[in-house]
Protein backbone atom coordinates (compact mmCIF):
# COMPACT_ATOMS: atom_id res chain seq x y z
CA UNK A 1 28.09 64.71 33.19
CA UNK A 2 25.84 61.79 31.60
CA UNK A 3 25.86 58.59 34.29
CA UNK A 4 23.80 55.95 33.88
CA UNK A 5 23.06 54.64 36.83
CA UNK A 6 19.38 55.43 37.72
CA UNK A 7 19.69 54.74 41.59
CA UNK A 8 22.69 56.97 42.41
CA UNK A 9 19.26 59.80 42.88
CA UNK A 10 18.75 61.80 45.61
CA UNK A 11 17.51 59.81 48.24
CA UNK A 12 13.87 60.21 50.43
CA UNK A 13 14.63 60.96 53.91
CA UNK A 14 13.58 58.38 56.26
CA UNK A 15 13.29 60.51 59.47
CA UNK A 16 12.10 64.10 57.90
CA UNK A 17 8.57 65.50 58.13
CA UNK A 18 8.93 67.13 54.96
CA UNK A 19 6.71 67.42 51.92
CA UNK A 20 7.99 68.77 48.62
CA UNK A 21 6.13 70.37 46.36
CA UNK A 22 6.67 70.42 42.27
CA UNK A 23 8.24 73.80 42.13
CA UNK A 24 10.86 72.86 44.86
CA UNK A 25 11.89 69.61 42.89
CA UNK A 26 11.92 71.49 39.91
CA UNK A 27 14.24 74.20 41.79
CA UNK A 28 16.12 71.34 42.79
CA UNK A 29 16.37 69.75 39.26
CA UNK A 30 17.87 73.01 37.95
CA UNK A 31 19.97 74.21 41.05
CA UNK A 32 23.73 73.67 40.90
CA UNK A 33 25.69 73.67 44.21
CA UNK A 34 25.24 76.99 45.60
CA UNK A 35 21.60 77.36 44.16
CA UNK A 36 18.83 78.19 46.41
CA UNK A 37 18.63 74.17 47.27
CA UNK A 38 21.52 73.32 47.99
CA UNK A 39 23.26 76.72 49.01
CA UNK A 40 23.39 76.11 53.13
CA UNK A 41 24.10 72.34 52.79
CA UNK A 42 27.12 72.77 50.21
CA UNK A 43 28.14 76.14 52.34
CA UNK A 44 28.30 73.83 55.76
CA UNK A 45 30.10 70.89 54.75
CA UNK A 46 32.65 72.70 52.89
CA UNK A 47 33.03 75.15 55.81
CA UNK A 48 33.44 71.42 57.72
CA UNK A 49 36.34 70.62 55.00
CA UNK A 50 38.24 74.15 54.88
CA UNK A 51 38.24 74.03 59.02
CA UNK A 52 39.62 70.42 58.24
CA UNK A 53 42.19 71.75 55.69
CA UNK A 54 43.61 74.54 58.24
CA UNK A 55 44.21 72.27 60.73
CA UNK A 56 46.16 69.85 58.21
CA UNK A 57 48.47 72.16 57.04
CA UNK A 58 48.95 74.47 60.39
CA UNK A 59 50.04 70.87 62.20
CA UNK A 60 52.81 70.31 59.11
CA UNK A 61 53.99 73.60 59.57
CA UNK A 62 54.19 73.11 63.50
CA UNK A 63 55.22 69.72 64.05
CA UNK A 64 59.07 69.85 63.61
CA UNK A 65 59.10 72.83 66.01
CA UNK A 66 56.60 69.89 68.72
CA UNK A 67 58.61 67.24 67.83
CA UNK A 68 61.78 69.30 69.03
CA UNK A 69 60.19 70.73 72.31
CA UNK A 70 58.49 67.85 73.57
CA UNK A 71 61.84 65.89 72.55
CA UNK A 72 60.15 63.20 70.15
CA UNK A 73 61.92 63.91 66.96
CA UNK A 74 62.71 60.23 66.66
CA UNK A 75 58.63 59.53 66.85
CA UNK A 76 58.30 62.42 64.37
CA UNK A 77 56.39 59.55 61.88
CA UNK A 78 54.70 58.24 64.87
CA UNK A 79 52.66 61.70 65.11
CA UNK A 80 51.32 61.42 61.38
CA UNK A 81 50.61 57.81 61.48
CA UNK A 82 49.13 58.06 64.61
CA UNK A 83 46.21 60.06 63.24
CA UNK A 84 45.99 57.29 60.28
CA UNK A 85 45.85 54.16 62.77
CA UNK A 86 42.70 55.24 64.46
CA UNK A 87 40.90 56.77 61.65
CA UNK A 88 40.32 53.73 60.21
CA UNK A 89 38.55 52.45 63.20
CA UNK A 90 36.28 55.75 62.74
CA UNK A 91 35.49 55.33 59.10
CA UNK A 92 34.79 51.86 59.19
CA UNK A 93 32.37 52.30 62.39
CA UNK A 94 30.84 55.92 60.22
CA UNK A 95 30.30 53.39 56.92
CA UNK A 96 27.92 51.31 59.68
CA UNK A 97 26.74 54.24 61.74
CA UNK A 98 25.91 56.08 58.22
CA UNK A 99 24.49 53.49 56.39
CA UNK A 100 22.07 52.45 58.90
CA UNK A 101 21.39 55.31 61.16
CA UNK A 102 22.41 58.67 58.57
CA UNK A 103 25.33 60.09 58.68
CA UNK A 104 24.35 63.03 61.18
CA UNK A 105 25.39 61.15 64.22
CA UNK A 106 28.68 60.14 62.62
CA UNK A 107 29.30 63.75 61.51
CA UNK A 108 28.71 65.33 64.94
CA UNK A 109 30.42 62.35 66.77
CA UNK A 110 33.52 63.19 64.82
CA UNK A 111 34.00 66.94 64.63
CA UNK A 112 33.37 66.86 68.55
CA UNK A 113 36.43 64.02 68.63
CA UNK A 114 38.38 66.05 66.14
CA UNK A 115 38.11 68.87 68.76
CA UNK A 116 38.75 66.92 72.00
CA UNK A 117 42.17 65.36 69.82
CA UNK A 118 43.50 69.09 69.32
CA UNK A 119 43.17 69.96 72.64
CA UNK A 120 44.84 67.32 74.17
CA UNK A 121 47.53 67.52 71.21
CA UNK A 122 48.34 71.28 72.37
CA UNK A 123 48.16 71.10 76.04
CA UNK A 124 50.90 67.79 75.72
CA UNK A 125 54.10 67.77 78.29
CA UNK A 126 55.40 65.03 76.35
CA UNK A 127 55.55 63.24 73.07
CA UNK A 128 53.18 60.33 73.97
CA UNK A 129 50.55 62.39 75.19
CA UNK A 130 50.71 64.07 71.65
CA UNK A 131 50.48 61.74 69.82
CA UNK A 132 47.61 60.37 71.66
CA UNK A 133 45.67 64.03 70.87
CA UNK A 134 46.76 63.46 67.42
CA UNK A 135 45.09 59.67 67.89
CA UNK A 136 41.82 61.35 69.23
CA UNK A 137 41.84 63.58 66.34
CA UNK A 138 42.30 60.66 63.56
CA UNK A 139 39.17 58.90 65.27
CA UNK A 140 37.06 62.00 64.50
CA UNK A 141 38.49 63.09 61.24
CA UNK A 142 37.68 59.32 60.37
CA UNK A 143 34.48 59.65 61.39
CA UNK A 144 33.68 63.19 59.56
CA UNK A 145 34.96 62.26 56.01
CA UNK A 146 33.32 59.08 55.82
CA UNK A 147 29.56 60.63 56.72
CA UNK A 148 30.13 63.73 54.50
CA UNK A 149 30.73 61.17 51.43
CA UNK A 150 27.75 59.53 52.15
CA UNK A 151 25.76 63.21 52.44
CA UNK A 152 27.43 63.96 49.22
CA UNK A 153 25.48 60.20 47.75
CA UNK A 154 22.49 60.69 49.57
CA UNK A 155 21.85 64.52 49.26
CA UNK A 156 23.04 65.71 45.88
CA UNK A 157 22.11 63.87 42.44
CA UNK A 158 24.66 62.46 40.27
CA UNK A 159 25.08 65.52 37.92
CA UNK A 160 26.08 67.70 40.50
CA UNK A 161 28.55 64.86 42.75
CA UNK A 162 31.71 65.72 40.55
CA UNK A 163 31.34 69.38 41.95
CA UNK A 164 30.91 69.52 45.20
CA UNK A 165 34.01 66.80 45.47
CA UNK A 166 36.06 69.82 43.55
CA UNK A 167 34.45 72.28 46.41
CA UNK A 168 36.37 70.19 49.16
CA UNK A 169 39.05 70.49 47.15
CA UNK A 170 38.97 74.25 46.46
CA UNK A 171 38.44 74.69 50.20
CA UNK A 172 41.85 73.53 50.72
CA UNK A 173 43.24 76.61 48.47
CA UNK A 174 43.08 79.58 50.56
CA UNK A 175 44.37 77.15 54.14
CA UNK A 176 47.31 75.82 51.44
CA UNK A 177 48.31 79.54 50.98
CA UNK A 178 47.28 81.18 54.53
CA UNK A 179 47.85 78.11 56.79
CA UNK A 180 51.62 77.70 56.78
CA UNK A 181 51.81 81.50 57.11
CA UNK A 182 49.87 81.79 59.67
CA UNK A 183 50.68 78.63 61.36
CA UNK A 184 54.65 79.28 60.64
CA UNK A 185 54.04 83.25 62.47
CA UNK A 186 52.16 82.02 65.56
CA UNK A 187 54.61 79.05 66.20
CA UNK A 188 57.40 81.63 66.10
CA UNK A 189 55.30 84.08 67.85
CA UNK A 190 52.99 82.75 70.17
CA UNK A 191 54.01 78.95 70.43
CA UNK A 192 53.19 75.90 68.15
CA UNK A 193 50.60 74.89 70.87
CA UNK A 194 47.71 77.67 69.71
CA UNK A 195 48.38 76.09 66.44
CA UNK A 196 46.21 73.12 67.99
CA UNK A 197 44.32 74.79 70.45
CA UNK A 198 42.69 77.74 68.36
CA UNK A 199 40.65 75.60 65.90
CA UNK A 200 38.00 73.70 67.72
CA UNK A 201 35.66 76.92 68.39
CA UNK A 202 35.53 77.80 64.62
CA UNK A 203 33.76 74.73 64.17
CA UNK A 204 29.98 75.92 65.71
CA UNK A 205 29.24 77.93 62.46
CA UNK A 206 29.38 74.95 59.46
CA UNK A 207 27.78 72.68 62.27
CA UNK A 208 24.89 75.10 62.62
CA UNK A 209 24.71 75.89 58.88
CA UNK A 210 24.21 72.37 57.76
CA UNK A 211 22.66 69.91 60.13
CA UNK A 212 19.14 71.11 59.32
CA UNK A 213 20.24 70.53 55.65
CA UNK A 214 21.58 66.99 56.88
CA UNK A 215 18.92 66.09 58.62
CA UNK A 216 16.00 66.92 56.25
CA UNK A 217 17.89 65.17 52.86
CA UNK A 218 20.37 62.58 54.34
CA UNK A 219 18.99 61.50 57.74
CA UNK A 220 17.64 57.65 58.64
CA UNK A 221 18.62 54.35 57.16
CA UNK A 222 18.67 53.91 53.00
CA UNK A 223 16.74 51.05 53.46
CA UNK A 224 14.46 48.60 55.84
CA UNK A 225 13.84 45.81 53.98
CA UNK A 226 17.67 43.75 54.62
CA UNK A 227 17.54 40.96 57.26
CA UNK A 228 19.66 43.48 59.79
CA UNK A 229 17.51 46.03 61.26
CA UNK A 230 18.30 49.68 60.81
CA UNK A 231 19.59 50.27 64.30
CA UNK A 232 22.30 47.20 64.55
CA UNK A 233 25.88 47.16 63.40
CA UNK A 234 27.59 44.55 61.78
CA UNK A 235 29.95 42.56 64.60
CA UNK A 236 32.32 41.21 62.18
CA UNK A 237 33.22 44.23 60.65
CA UNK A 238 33.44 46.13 64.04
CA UNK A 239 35.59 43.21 64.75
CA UNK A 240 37.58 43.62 61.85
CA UNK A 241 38.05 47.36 61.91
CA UNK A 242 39.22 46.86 65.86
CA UNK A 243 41.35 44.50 64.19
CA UNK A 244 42.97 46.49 61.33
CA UNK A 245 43.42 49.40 63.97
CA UNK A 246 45.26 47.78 66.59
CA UNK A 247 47.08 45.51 63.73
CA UNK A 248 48.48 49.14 62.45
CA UNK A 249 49.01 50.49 66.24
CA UNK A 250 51.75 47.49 66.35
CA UNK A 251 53.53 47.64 63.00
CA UNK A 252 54.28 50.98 63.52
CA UNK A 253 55.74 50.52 66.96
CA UNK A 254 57.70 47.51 65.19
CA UNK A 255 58.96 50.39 62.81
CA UNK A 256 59.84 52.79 65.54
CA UNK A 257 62.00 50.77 67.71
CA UNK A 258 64.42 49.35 65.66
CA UNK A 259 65.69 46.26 67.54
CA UNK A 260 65.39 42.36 67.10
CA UNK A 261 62.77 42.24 69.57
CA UNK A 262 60.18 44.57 67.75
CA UNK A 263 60.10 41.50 64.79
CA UNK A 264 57.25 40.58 67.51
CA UNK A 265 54.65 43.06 67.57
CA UNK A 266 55.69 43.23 63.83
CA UNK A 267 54.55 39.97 63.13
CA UNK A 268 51.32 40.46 65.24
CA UNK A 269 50.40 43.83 63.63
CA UNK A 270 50.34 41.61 59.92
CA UNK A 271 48.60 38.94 61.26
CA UNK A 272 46.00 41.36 62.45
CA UNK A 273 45.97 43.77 59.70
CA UNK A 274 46.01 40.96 56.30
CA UNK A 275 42.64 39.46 57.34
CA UNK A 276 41.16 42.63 58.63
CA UNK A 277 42.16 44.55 54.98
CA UNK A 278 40.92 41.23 53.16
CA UNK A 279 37.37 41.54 54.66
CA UNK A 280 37.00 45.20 54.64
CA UNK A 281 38.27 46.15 51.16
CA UNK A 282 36.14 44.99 47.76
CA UNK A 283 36.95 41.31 46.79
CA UNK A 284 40.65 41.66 44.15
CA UNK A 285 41.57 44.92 45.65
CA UNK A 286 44.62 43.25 46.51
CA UNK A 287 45.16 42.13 42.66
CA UNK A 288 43.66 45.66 41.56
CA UNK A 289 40.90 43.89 39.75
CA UNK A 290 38.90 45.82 37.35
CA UNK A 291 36.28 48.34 38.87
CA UNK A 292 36.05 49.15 42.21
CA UNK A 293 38.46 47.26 43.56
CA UNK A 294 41.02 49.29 41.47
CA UNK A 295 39.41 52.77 42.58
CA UNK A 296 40.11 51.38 45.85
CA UNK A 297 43.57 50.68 45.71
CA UNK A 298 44.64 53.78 43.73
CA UNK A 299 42.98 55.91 46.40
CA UNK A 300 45.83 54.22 48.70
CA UNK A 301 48.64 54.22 46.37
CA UNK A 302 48.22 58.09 45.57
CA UNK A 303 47.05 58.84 49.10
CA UNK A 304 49.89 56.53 50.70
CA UNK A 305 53.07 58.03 48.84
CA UNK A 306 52.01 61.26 48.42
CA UNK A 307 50.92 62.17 52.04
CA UNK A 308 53.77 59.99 53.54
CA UNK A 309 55.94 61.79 51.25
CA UNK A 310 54.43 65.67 52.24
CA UNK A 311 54.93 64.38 55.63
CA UNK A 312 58.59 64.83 55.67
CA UNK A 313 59.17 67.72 53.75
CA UNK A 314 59.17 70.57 56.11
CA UNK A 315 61.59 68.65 58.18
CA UNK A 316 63.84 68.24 55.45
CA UNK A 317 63.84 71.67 54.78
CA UNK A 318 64.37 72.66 58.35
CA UNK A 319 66.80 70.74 59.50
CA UNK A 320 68.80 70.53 56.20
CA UNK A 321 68.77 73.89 54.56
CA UNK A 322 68.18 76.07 57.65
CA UNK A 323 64.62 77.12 56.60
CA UNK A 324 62.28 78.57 59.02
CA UNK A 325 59.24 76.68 60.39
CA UNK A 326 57.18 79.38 58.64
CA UNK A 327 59.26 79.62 55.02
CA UNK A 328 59.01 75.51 55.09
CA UNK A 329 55.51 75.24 55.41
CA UNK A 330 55.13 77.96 52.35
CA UNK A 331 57.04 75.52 50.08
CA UNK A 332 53.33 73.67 50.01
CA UNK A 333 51.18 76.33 49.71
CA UNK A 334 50.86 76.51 45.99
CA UNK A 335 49.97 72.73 46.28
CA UNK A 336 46.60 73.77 47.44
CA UNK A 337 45.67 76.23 44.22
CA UNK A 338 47.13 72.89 42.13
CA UNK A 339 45.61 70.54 43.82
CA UNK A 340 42.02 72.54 43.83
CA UNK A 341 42.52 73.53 39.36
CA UNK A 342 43.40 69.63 39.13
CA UNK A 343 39.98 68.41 41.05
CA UNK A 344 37.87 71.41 38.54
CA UNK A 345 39.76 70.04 35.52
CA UNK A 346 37.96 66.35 36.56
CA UNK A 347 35.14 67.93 37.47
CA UNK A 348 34.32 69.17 33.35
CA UNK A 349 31.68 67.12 31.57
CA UNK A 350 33.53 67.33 28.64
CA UNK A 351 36.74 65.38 30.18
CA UNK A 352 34.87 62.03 31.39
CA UNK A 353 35.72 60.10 28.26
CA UNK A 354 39.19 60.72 29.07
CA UNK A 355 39.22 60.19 32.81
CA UNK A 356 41.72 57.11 32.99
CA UNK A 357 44.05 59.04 30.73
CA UNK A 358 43.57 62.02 33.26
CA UNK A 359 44.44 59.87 36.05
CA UNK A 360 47.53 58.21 34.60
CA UNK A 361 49.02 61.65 34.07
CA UNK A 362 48.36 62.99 37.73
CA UNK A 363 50.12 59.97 38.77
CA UNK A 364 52.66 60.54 37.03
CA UNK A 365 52.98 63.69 38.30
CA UNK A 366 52.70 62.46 41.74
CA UNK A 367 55.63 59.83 41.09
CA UNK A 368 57.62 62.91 39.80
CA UNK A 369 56.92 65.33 42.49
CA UNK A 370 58.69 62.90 45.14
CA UNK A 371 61.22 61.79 42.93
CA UNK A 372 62.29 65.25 42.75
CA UNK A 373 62.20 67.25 46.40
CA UNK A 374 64.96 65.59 47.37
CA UNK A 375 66.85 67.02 45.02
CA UNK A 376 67.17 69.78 47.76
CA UNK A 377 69.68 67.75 49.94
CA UNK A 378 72.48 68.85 47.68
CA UNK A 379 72.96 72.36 48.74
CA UNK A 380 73.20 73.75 45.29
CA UNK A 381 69.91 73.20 44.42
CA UNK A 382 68.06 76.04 45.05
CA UNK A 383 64.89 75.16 47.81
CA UNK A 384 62.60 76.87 45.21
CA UNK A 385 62.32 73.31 43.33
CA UNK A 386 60.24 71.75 45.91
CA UNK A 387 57.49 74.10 45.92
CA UNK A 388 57.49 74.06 41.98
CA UNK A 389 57.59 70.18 42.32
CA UNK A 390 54.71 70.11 45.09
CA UNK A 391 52.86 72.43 42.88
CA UNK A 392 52.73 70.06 39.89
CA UNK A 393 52.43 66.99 41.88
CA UNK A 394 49.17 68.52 43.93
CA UNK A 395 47.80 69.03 40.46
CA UNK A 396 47.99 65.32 39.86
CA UNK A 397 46.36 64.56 43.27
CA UNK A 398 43.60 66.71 42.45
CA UNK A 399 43.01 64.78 39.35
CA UNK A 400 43.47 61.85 40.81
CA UNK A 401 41.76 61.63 44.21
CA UNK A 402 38.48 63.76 43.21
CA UNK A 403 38.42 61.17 40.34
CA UNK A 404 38.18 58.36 42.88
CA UNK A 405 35.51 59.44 44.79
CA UNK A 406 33.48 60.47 41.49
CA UNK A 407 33.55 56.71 40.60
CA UNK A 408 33.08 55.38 43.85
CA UNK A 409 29.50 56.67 43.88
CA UNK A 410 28.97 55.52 40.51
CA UNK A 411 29.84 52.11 41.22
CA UNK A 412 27.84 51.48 44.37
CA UNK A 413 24.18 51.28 45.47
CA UNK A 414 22.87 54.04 47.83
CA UNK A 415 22.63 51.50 50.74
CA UNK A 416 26.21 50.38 49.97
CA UNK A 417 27.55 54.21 50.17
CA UNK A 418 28.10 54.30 53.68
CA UNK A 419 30.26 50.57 53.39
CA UNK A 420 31.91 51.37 50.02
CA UNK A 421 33.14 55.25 50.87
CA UNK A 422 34.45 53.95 53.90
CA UNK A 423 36.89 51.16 52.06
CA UNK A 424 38.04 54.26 49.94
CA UNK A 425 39.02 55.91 53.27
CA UNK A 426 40.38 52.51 54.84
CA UNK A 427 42.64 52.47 52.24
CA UNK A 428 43.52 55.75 52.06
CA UNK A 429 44.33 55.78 55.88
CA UNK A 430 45.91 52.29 55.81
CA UNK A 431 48.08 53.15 53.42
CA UNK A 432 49.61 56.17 55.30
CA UNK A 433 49.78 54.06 58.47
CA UNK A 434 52.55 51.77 56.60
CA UNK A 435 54.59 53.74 54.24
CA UNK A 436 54.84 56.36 57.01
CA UNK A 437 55.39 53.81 59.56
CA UNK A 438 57.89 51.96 56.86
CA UNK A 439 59.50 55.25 55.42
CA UNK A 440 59.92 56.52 59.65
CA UNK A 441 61.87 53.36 59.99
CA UNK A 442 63.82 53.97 57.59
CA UNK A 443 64.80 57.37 58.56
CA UNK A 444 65.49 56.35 61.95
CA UNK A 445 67.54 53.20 60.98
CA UNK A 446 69.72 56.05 58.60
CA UNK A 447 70.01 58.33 61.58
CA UNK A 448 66.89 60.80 60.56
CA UNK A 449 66.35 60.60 64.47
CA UNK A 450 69.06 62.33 65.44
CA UNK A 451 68.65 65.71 63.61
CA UNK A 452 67.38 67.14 66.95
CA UNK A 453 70.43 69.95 66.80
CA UNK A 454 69.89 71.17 63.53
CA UNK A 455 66.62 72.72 64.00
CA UNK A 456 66.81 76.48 62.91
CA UNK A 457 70.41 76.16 61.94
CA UNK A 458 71.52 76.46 58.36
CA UNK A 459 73.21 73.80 56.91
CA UNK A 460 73.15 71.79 59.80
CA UNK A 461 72.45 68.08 59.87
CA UNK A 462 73.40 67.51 56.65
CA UNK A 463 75.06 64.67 57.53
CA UNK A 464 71.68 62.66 57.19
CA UNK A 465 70.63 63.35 53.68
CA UNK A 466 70.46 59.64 52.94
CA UNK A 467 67.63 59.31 55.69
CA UNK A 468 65.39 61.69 53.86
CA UNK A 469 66.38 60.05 50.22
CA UNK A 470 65.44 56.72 51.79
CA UNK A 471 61.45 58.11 52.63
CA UNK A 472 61.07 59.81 49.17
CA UNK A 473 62.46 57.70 46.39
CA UNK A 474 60.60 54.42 47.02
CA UNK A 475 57.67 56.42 48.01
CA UNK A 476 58.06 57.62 44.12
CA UNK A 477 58.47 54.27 43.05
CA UNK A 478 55.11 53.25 44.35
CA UNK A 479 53.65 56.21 43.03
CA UNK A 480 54.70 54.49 39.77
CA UNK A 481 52.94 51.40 40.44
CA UNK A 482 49.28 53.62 40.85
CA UNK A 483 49.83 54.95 36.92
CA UNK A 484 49.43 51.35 36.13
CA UNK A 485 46.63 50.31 38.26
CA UNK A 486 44.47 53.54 36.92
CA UNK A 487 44.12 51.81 33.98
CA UNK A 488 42.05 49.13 35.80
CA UNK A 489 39.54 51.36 36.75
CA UNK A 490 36.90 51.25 34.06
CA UNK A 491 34.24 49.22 33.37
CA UNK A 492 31.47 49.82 30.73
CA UNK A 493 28.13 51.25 31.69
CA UNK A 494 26.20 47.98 31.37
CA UNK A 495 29.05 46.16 33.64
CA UNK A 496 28.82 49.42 36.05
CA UNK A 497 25.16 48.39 36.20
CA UNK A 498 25.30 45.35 37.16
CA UNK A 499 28.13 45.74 39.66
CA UNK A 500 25.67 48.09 41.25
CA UNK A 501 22.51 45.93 41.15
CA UNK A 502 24.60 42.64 42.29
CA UNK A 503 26.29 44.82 45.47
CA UNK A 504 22.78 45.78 46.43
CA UNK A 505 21.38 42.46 46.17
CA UNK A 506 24.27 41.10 48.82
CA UNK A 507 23.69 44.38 51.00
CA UNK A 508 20.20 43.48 51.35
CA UNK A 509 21.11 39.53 52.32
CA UNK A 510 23.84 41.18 54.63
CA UNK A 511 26.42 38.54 52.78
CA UNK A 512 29.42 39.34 50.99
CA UNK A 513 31.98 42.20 50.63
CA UNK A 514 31.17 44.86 48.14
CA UNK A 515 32.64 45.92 45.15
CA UNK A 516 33.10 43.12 43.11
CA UNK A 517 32.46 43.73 39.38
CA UNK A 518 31.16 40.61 36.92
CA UNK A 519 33.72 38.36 36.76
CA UNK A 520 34.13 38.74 32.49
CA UNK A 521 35.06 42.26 33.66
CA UNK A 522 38.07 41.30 35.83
């Protein structure tokens, strides 16, 4: 892929004792992702992603068979959002850990927290305590994908970003396919609790493979010469993330308990969470101005609807059409072989003069793919159509998330990557926290909370239908709404440039948020 933006190189490790001789930069130069010089980094952090991926779609697969034991089917939402609401905490402290310490600290802090989050999640007596686990877990997982984006920016050169971003997603192909199996036979077998409890050992292996490869390419602070010294952390924003977390830990209690009185913490979630988003996401994200902003509110939209959406489908298909926990979670396993051909389809050189077109569609798709699993609450409709749906509408994701994070990194300077991937991920996350927290209140208001019986029984509880129609259709409608803001997301190279140059320029001042393209391009 030709990029023009000469900074967006492989960066000189600050904390290394490394010397490189010609032949290994010219080994680098030609190497592609698994070549000799990049083969145990690329092999680690996807290992890091694939253990991430299992986990994802094991916990779908498990969670209406949790909910029901630990009796917290009306808090089903809770446990999904729960994992958002914290995350965002971790990525925005990983965007200040990474960007002026490396991401290696980040990355070890959060697989370890990722770990500790399972554990407690499948040793839980009651609902709360899982969804605190689940809370644990979204401060590590919000740690991890924040410093692996900035390894990606710091350790690979531009040509070769757009594939390792389709690695992560092909990683999630084989857990898409085996995970709800697997995850669907030892819930019925052994218990949904080794669903959580069997993961966190795998993790040693990537963790051993790729550190040294961390360390030596992506360790240390980009730079030294800003007014804040490597070591220190921006207050405000630590402020502001603490701020945005506990703002989304209140709205969605407000949306689980349904009564006059919750208008309260409602009202003190928003006044928490508007000036928290306004100072952590790129200036017009709000307005989806052209650029970066718009990459950053797409990543939400897609993220938001689709996730929320996914979120909700096993338990449809449980509790309304009798499935079993395992046969539910295999209606999204061909999402992950979409999902994986859609991110290698963004991934060709030959398709980036049609990107925005190619983003457009997967939205689209998206949009459609909600729009249509409910079809499955009228009992003639064979349950087949959701996985077909899924299938198409994880091919849109893959076009359309893999493309944000490609231009992400084009549009922001290396000492930015750390701030700039973690607003991607804010958003992302943020946006789950309140359509799940928005579409969970509206299932409970509809009686969604009450499907407790039907669990297991065939054709039970389908006197709640409209509780499940009232998560997916608006969550389609808002898929809508990203088609049109992926046509905000271009600028021309020498605007691109500039955007780049002008958000280094306030990184080094330490004023400003980033991600503001010239104004004649808004």
């Amino acid at each position: 892929m030709s990029l023009t933006l000469a900074r967006m190189t492989v960066l000189e490790p600050r904390d290394a004792d490394v010397t490189d001789t010609a032949p290994d930069l010219a080994d680098e130069c030609r190497d592609g992702v698994l070549g000799r010089s990049y083969r145990a980094l690329s092999v680690g952090i996807v290992s890091v992603v694939l253990l991430i991926a299992f986990e994802a779609t094991a916990v779908g697969t498990a969670m209406p068979v949790a909910a029901r034991e630990l009796d917290g089917v009306s808090l089903y939402a809770f446990a999904f959002s729960g994992y958002f609401t914290t995350s965002l905490f971790g990525m925005v402290s990983a965007g200040q850990w990474s960007d002026r310490r490396g991401p290696l600290g980040a990355l070890t802090t959060g697989i370890g927290a990722f770990a500790a989050g399972l554990l407690v999640a499948g040793t839980a007596q009651v609902m709360w305590v899982f969804i605190l686990g689940r809370a644990v877990q979204g401060l590590g997982g919000g740690l991890v994908i924040v410093a692996l984006y900035v390894v990606i920016g710091r350790a690979y050169p531009e040509r070769l970003r757009p594939a390792i971003v389709a690695a992560f997603a092909a990683s999630w192909v084989v857990p898409s396919v085996v995970g709800p199996l697997a995850a669907g036979a030892v819930t019925e077998q052994l218990g949904w609790r080794w669903v959580f409890v069997g993961i966190p050992v795998l993790v040693v292996f990537p963790l051993a493979l790729a550190l040294p490869q961390i360390r030596r390419r992506a360790a240390g602070p980009v730079s030294e010469r800003g007014q804040q010294p490597p070591g220190s952390f921006d207050r405000r924003r630590i402020r502001l993330a603490l701020g945005i977390s506990l703002g989304a830990g209140l709205f969605q209690y407000a949306a689980q308990d349904l009564r006059w009185f919750s208008l309260v913490p409602a009202a003190a979630g928003l006044a928490l969470l508007v000036p928290a988003v306004l100072g952590l996401l790129p200036r017009g994200t709000y307005r989806a101005a052209r650029g970066l902003p718009s990459v950053v509110l797409l990543r939400g939209l897609g993220a938001g609807t689709f996730i929320s959406a996914e979120s909700f489908v096993p338990l449809m298909l449980v509790t309304q059409r009798g499935l079993s926990p395992t046969l539910a979670g295999f209606s999204l396993a061909a999402g992950g072989g979409t999902w994986a051909l859609g991110s290698w389809v963004q991934a060709r050189a030959r398709v980036e003069p049609y990107r925005e077109r190619l983003m457009t569609f997967g939205m689209v798709l998206v949009a459609g793919a909600i729009a249509t699993a409910p079809s499955v609450l009228i009992h003639t409709v064979p349950v087949w159509i959701v996985a077909v749906a899924w299938g198409f509408g994880c091919f849109g994701m893959g076009l359309v998330m893999s493309s944000t994070s490609v231009l992400l990194l084009q549009l922001s300077a290396p000492e930015e990557a750390g701030s700039n991937s973690a607003a991607l991920q804010i958003s992302d996350g943020l946006s789950n926290v309140v359509l799940l927290s928005v579409g969970g209140a509206a299932f409970g208001a509809l009686g969604g909370g009450t499907v407790t019986h039907a669990v297991g029984s065939a054709g039970a509880g389908s006197s709640h239908p409209a509780a499940f129609a009232a998560v997916f259709l608006p969550m389609a409608g808002v898929a809508l709404v990203g088609a049109w803001v992926t046509t905000r997301v271009r600028v021309s190279a020498k605007e691109r440039s500039a955007a780049v140059a002008r958000n280094s320029e306030d990184a080094q001042r330490g004023t400003g948020n980033s991600g503001d393209v010239p104004s004649s391009a808004l």
